[in-house]
Protein backbone atom coordinates (compact mmCIF):
# COMPACT_ATOMS: atom_id res chain seq x y z
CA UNK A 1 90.90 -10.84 -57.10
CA UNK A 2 88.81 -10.23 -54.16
CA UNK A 3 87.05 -13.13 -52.42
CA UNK A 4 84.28 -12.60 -50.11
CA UNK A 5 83.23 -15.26 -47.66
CA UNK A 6 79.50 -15.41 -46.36
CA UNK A 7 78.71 -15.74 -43.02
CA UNK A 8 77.70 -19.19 -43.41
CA UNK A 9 81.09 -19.77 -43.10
CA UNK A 10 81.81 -22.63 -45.55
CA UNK A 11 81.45 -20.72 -48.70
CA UNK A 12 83.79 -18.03 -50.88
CA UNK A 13 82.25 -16.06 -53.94
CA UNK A 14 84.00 -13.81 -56.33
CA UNK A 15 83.62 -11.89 -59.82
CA UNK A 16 84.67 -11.11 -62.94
CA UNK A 17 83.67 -9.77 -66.24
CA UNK A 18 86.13 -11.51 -69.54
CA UNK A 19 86.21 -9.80 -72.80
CA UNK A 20 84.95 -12.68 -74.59
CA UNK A 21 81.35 -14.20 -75.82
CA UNK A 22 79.90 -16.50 -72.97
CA UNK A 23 80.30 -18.89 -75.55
CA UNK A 24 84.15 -19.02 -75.87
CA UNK A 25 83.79 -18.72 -71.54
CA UNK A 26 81.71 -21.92 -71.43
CA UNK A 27 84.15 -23.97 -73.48
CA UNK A 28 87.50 -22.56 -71.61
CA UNK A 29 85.22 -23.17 -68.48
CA UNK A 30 84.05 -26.86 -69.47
CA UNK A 31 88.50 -27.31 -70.47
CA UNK A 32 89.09 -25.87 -67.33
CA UNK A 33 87.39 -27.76 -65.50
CA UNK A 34 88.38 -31.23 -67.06
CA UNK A 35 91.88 -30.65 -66.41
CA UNK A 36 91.01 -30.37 -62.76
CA UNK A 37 91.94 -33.08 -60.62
CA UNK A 38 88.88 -34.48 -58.71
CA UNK A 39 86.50 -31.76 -60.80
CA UNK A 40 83.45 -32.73 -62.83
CA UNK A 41 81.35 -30.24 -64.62
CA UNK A 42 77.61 -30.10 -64.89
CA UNK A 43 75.19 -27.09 -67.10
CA UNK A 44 71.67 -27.13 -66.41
CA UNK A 45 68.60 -24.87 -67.10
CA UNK A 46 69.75 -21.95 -64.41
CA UNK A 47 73.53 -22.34 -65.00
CA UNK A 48 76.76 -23.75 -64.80
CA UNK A 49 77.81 -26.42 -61.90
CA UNK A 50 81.47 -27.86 -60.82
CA UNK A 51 81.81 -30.39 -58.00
CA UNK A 52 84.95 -30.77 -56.34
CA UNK A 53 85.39 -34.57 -54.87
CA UNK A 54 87.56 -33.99 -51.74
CA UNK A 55 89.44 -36.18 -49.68
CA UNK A 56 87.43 -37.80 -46.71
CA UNK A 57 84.45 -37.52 -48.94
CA UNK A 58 83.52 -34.42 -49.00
CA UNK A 59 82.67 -32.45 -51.81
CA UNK A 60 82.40 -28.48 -52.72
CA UNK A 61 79.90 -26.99 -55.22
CA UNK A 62 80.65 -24.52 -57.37
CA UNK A 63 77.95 -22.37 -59.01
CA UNK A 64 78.64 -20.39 -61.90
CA UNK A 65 76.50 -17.79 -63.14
CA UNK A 66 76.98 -15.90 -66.58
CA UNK A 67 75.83 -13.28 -67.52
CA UNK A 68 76.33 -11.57 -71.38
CA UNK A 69 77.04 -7.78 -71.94
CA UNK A 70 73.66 -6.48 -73.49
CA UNK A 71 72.85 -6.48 -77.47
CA UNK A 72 75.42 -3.72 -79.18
CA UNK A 73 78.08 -3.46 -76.32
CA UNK A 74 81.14 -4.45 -76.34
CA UNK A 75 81.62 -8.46 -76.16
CA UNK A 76 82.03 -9.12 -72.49
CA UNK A 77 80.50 -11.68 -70.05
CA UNK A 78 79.99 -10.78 -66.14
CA UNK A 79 80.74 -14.17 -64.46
CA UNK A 80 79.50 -14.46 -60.68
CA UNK A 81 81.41 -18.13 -58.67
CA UNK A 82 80.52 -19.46 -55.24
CA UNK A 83 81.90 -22.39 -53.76
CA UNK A 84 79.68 -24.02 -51.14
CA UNK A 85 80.80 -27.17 -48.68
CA UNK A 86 78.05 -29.62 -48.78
CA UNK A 87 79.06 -30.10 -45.25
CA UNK A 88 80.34 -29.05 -42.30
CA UNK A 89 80.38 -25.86 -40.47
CA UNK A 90 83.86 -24.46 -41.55
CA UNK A 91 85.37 -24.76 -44.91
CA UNK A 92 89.50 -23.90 -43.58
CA UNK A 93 90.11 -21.70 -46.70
CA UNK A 94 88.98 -24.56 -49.03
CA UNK A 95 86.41 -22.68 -50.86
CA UNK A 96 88.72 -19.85 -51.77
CA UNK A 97 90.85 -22.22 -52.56
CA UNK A 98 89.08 -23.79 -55.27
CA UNK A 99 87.70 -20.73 -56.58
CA UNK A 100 91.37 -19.63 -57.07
CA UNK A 101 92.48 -22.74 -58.90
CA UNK A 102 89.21 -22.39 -61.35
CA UNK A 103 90.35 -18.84 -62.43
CA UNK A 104 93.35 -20.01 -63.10
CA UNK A 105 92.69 -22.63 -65.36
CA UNK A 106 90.00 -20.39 -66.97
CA UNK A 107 92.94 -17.59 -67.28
CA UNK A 108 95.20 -20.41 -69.08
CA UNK A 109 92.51 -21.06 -71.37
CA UNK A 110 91.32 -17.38 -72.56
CA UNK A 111 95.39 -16.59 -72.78
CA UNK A 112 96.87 -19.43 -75.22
């Protein structure tokens, strides 16, 4: 998995496409998510929405943005994460950090 880190410097993005329906993603995404220590999830109109409660009081946002493999092809959803600090200038790794720990509660969910 390749992270790429903006020049803002306190934010990591990375992306993958799952062969599932972004339906079956949500809900291993929404598990995922719960089982996350200091993780809450949020959906709204224009996507999908972690926060990560870190120590100090900090927190990192996650957006997640899905999109659906077009009418007739194959079932597979293009997902698109960036982790933001809310703060700060540098983020120390953190933000690649999280993103790693989301995939791989997402990857324990799609594989049971």
């Amino acid at each position: 998995m390749a992270l790429l880190y903006s020049n803002r410097l306190r934010s990591a993005s990375t992306a993958r496409t799952y062969p599932v329906q972004s339906e079956k993603l949500i809900r291993a995404i929404e598990e995922a998510i719960d089982e996350l220590s200091g993780w809450s999830f949020e959906s709204s109109e224009t996507g999908l929405r972690a926060l990560r409660k870190l120590r100090l009081g900090f927190t990192s946002e996650i957006a997640i943005t899905l999109t659906p493999s077009p009418a007739g092809a194959h079932t597979n959803t293009h997902v698109v994460f960036q982790s933001s600090s809310r703060s700060g200038v540098w983020d120390f790794g953190k933000n690649g950090r999280n993103l790693n720990s989301l995939l791989t509660a997402i990857d324990r969910k799609l594989i049971r």
